[in-house]
C-alpha atoms as a PDB file:
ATOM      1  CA  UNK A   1      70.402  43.322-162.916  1.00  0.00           C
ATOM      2  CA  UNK A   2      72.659  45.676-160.697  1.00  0.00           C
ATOM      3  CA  UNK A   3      76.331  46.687-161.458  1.00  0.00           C
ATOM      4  CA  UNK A   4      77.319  44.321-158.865  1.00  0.00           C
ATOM      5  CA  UNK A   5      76.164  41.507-160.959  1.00  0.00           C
ATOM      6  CA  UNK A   6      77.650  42.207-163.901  1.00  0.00           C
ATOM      7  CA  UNK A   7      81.049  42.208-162.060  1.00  0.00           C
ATOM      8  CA  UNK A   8      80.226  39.261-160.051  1.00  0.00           C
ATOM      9  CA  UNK A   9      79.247  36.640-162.458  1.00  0.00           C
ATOM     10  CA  UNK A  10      82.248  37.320-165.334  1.00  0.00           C
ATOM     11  CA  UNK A  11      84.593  37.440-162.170  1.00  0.00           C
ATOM     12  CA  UNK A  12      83.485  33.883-161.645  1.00  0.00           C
ATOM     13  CA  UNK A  13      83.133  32.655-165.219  1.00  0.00           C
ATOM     14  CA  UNK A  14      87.134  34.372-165.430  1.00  0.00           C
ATOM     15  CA  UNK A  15      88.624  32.917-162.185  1.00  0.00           C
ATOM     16  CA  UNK A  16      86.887  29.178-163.538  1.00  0.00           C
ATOM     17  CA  UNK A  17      89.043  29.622-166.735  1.00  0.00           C
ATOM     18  CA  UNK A  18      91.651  30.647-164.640  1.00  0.00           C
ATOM     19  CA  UNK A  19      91.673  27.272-162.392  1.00  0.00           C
ATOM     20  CA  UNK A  20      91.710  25.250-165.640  1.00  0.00           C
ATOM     21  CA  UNK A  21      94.151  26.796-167.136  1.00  0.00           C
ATOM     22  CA  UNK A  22      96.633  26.243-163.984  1.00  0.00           C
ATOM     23  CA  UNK A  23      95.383  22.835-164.323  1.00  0.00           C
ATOM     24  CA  UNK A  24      95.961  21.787-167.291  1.00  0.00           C
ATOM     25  CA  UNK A  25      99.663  23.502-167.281  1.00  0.00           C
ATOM     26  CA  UNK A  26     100.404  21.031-164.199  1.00  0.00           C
ATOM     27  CA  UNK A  27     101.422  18.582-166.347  1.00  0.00           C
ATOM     28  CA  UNK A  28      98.614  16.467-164.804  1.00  0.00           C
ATOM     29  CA  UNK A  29      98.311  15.100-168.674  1.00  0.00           C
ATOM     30  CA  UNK A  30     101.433  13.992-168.787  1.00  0.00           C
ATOM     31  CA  UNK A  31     101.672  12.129-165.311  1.00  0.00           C
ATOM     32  CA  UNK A  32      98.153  10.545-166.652  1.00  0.00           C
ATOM     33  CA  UNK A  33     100.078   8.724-169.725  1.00  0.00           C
ATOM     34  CA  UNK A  34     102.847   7.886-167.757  1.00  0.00           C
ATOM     35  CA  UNK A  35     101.567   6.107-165.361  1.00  0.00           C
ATOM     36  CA  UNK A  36      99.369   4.608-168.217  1.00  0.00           C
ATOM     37  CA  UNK A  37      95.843   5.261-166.905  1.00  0.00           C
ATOM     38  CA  UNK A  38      94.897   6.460-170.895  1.00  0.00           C
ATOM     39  CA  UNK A  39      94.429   2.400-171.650  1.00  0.00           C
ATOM     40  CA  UNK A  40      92.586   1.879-168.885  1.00  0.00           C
ATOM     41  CA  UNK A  41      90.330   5.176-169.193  1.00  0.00           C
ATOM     42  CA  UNK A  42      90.415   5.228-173.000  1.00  0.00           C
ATOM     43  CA  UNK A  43      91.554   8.781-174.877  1.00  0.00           C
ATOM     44  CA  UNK A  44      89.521  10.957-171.759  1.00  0.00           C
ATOM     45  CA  UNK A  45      91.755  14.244-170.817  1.00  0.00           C
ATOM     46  CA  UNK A  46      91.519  14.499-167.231  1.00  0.00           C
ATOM     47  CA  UNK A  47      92.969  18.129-167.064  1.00  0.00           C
ATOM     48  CA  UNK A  48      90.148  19.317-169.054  1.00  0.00           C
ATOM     49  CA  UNK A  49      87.154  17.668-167.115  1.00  0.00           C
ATOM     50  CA  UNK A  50      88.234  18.594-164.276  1.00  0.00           C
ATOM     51  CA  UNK A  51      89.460  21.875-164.980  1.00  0.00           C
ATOM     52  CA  UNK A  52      85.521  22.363-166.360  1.00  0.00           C
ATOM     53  CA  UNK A  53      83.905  20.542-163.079  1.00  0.00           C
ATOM     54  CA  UNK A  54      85.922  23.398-161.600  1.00  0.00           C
ATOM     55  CA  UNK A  55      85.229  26.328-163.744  1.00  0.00           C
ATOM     56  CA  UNK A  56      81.265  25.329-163.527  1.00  0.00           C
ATOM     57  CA  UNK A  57      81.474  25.304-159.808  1.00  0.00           C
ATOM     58  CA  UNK A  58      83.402  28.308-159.255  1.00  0.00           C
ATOM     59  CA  UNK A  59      81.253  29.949-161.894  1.00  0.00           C
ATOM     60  CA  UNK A  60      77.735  28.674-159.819  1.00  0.00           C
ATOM     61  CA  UNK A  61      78.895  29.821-156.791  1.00  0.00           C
ATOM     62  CA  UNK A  62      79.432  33.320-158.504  1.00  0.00           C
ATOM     63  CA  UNK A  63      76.375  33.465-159.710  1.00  0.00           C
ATOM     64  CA  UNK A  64      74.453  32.395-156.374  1.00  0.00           C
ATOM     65  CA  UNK A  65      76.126  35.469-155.132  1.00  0.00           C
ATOM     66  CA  UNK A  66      74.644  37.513-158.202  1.00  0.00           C
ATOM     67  CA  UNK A  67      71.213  36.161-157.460  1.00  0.00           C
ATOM     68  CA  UNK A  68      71.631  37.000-153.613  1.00  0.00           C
ATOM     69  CA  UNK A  69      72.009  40.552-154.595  1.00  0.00           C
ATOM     70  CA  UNK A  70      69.514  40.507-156.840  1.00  0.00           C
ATOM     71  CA  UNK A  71      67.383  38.934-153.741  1.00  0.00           C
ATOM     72  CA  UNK A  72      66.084  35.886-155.939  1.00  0.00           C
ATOM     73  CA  UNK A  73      66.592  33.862-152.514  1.00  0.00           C
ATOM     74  CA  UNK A  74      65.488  30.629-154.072  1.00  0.00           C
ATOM     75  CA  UNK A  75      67.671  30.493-156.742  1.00  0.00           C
ATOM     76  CA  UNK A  76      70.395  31.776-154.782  1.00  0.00           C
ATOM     77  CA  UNK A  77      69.531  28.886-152.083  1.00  0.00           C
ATOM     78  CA  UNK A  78      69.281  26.180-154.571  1.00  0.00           C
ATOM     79  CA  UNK A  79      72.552  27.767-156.000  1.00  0.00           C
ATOM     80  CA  UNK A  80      74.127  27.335-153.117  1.00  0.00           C
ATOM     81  CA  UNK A  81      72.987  24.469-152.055  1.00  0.00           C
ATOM     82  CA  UNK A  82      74.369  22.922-155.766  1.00  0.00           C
ATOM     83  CA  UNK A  83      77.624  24.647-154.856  1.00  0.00           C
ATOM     84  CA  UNK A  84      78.411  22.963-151.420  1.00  0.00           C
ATOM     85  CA  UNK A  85      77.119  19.936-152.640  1.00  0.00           C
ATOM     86  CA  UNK A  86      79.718  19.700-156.008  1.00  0.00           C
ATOM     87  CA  UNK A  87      82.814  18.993-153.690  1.00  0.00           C
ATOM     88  CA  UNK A  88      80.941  15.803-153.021  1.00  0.00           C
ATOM     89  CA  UNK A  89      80.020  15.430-156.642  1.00  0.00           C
ATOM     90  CA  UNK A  90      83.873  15.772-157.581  1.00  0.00           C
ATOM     91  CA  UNK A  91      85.239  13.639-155.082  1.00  0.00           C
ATOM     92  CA  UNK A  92      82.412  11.022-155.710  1.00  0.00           C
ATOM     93  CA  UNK A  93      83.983  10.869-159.572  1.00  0.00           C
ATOM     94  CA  UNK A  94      87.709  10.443-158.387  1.00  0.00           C
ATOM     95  CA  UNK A  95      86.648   7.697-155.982  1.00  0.00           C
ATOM     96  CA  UNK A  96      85.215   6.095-158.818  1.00  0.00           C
ATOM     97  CA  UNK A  97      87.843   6.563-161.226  1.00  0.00           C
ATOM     98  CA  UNK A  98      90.436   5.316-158.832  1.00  0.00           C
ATOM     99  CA  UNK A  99      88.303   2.108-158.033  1.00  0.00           C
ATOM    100  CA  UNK A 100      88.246   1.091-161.924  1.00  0.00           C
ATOM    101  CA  UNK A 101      91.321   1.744-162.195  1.00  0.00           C
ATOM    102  CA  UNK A 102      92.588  -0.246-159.053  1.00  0.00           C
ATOM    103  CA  UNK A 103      89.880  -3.126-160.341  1.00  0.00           C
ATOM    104  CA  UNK A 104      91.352  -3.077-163.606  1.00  0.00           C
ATOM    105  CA  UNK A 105      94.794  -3.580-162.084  1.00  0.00           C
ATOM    106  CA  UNK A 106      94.041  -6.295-160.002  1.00  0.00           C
ATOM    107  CA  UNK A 107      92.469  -8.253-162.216  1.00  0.00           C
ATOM    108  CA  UNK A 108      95.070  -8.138-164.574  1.00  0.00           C
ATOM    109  CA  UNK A 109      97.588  -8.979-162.095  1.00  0.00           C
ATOM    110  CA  UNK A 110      95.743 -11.787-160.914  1.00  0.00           C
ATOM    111  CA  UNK A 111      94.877 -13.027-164.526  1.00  0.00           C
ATOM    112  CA  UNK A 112      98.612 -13.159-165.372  1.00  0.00           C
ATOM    113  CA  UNK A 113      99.122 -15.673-162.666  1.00  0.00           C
ATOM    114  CA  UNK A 114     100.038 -19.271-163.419  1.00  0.00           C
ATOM    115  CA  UNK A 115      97.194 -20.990-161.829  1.00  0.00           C
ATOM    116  CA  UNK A 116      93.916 -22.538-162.680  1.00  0.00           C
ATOM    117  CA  UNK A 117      91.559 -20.037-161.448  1.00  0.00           C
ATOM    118  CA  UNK A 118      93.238 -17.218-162.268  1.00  0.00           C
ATOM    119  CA  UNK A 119      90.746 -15.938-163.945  1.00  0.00           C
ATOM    120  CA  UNK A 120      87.939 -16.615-162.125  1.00  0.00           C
ATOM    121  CA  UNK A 121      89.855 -15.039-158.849  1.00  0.00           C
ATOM    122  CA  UNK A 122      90.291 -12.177-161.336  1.00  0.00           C
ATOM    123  CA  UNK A 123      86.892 -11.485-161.806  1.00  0.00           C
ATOM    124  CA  UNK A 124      85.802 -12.357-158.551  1.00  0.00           C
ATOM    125  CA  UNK A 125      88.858  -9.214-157.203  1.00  0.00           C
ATOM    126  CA  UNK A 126      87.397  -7.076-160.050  1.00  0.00           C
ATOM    127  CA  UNK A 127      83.886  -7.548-158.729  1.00  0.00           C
ATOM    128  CA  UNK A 128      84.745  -7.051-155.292  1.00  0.00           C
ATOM    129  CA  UNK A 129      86.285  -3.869-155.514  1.00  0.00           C
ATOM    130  CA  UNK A 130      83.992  -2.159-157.760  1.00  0.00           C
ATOM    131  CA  UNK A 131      81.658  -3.247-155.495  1.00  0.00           C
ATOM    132  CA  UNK A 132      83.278  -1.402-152.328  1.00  0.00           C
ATOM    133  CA  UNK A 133      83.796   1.360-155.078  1.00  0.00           C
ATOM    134  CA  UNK A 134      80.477   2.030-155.735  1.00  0.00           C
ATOM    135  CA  UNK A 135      79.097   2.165-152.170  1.00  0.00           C
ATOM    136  CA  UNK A 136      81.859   4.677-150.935  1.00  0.00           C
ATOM    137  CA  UNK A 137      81.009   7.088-153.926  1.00  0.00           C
ATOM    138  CA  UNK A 138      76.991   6.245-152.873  1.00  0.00           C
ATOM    139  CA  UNK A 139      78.324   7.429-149.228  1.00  0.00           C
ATOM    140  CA  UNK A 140      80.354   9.992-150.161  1.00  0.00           C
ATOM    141  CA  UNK A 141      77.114  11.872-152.463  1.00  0.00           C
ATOM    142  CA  UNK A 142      75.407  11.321-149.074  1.00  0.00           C
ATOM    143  CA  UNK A 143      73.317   8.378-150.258  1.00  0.00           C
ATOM    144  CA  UNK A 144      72.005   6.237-147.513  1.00  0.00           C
ATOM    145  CA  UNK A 145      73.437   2.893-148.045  1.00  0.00           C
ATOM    146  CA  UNK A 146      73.646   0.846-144.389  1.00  0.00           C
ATOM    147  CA  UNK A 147      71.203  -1.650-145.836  1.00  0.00           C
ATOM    148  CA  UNK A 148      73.351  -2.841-149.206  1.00  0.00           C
ATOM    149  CA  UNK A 149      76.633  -2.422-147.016  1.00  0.00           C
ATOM    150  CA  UNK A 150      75.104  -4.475-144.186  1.00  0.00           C
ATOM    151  CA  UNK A 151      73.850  -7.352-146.887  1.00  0.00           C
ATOM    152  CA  UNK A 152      77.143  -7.025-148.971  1.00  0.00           C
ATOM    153  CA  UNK A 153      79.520  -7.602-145.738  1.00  0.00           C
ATOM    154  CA  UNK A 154      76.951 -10.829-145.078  1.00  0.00           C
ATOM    155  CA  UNK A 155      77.215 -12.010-148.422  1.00  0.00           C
ATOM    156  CA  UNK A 156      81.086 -11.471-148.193  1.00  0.00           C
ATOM    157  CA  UNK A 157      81.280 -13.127-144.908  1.00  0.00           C
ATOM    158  CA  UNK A 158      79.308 -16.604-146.556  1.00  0.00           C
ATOM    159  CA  UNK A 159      81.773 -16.461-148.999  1.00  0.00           C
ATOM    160  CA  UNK A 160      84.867 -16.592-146.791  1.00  0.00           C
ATOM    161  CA  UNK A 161      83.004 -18.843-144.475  1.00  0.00           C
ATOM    162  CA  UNK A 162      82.509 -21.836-147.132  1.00  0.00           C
ATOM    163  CA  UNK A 163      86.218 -20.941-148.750  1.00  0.00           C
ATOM    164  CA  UNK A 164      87.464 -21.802-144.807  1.00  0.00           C
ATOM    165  CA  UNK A 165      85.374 -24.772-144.470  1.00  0.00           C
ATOM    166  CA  UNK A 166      86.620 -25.998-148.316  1.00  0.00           C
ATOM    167  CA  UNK A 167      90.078 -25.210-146.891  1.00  0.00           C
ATOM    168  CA  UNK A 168      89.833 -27.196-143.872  1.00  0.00           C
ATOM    169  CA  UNK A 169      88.047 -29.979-145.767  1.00  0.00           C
ATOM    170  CA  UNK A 170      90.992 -29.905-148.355  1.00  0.00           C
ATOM    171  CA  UNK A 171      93.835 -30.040-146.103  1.00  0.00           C
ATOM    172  CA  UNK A 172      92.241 -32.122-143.224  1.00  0.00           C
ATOM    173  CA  UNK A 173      93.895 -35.164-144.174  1.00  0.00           C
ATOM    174  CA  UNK A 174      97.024 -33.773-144.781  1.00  0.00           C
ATOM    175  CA  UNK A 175      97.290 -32.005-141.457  1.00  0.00           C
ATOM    176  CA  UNK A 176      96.005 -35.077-139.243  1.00  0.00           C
ATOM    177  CA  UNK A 177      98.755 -37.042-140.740  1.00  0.00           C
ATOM    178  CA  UNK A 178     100.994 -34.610-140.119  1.00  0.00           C
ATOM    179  CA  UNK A 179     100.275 -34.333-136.530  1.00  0.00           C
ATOM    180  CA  UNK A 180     100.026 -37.685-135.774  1.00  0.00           C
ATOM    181  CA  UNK A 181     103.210 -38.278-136.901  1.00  0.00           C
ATOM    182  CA  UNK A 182     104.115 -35.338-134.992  1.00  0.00           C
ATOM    183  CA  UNK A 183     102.390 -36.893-131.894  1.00  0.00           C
ATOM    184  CA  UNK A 184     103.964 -40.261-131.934  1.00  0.00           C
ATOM    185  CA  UNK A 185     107.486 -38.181-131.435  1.00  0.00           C
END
C-alpha cells in the first residue's frame, strides 16, 4: 500500500461523512414528517440512508482509485464499474419510494369516496401504479423489461376495452332514447 492510498481512501471515507452530514442538517427530516410520509414509510430516517448510500459510494469510488494505484485493475474495474452503476441503484430506490407512496395516496383517496366500489377501484389504482413503479425502477437498474411492459400495456388495454364495452352496454338505452327524442325535434 503506497502513501497515495492511505490519503486516498480516508479522503473518501471523510468527504462520505461529510455529504451526510450536510444532509441530514437540510432539514430533509423535517420536510419528511411534514408532509407525513413517516405513516406511510413507518419510523425509516431518510437523511440517514441516504446520507450512507452516499458516503458508501463516495467512499467506493475512493477506493477504486486506491486500487488503480496500487494497479489491482480488476478490483479497481469492478470498483468502478459498482460506482457508475450506484446512481442507478439510488435513483432506482427513490422511484420506488415515490411510487408507494403515490399508491398509498391514491388508494386512500379513492377509498374515502362515497361509492360502491370504492374500494375495489382503490385497489385496482394501488395495483396499477405499483405496477408501472416497479418496471421503471427494473428500467432504470438497466433491466430488460420490453416483454412484461409489452404484456402489461395488453393486459391494460383488455381491461379498458371490456370497461368501454360495459359502458356502452350500460348507457345504450339511455342514450338511444335520448336521441330519438332528440331526432323527432
Amino acid at each position: 500500500m503506497t502513501i497515495l492510498d492511505l490519503i486516498i481512501i480516508p479522503i473518501g471515507w471523510l468527504i462520505g461523512n461529510i455529504i451526510a452530514g450536510i444532509l441530514r442538517g437540510t432539514g430533509f427530516d423535517r420536510w419528511y414528517h411534514v408532509v407525513n410520509l413517516d405513516k406511510t414509510l413507518g419510523d425509516i430516517v431518510p437523511s440517514k440512508i441516504v446520507g450512507t448510500i452516499i458516503k458508501w459510494w463516495v467512499f467506493i469510488t475512493f477506493f477504486a482509485a486506491g486500487t488503480d494505484v496500487l494497479d489491482l485493475w480488476p478490483l479497481s474495474l469492478l470498483l468502478s464499474q459498482l460506482a457508475s452503476w450506484l446512481p442507478n441503484l439510488i435513483v432506482a430506490v427513490l422511484i420506488i419510494i415515490f411510487g408507494w407512496v403515490a399508491s398509498n395516496i391514491a388508494a386512500t383517496k379513492i377509498g374515502k369516496k362515497d361509492i360502491e366500489t370504492a374500494k375495489i377501484l382503490a385497489v385496482a389504482a394501488k395495483a396499477i401504479i405499483w405496477i408501472f413503479t416497479v418496471l421503471i425502477a427494473f428500467a432504470q437498474l438497466g433491466i430488460q423489461i420490453s416483454l412484461a411492459e409489452n404484456s402489461i400495456l395488453i393486459i391494460l388495454a383488455g381491461i379498458m376495452l371490456g370497461v368501454a364495452i360495459a359502458i356502452g352496454k350500460g348507457f345504450g338505452n339511455l342514450i338511444e332514447k335520448k336521441a330519438d327524442r332528440i331526432l323527432r325535434y
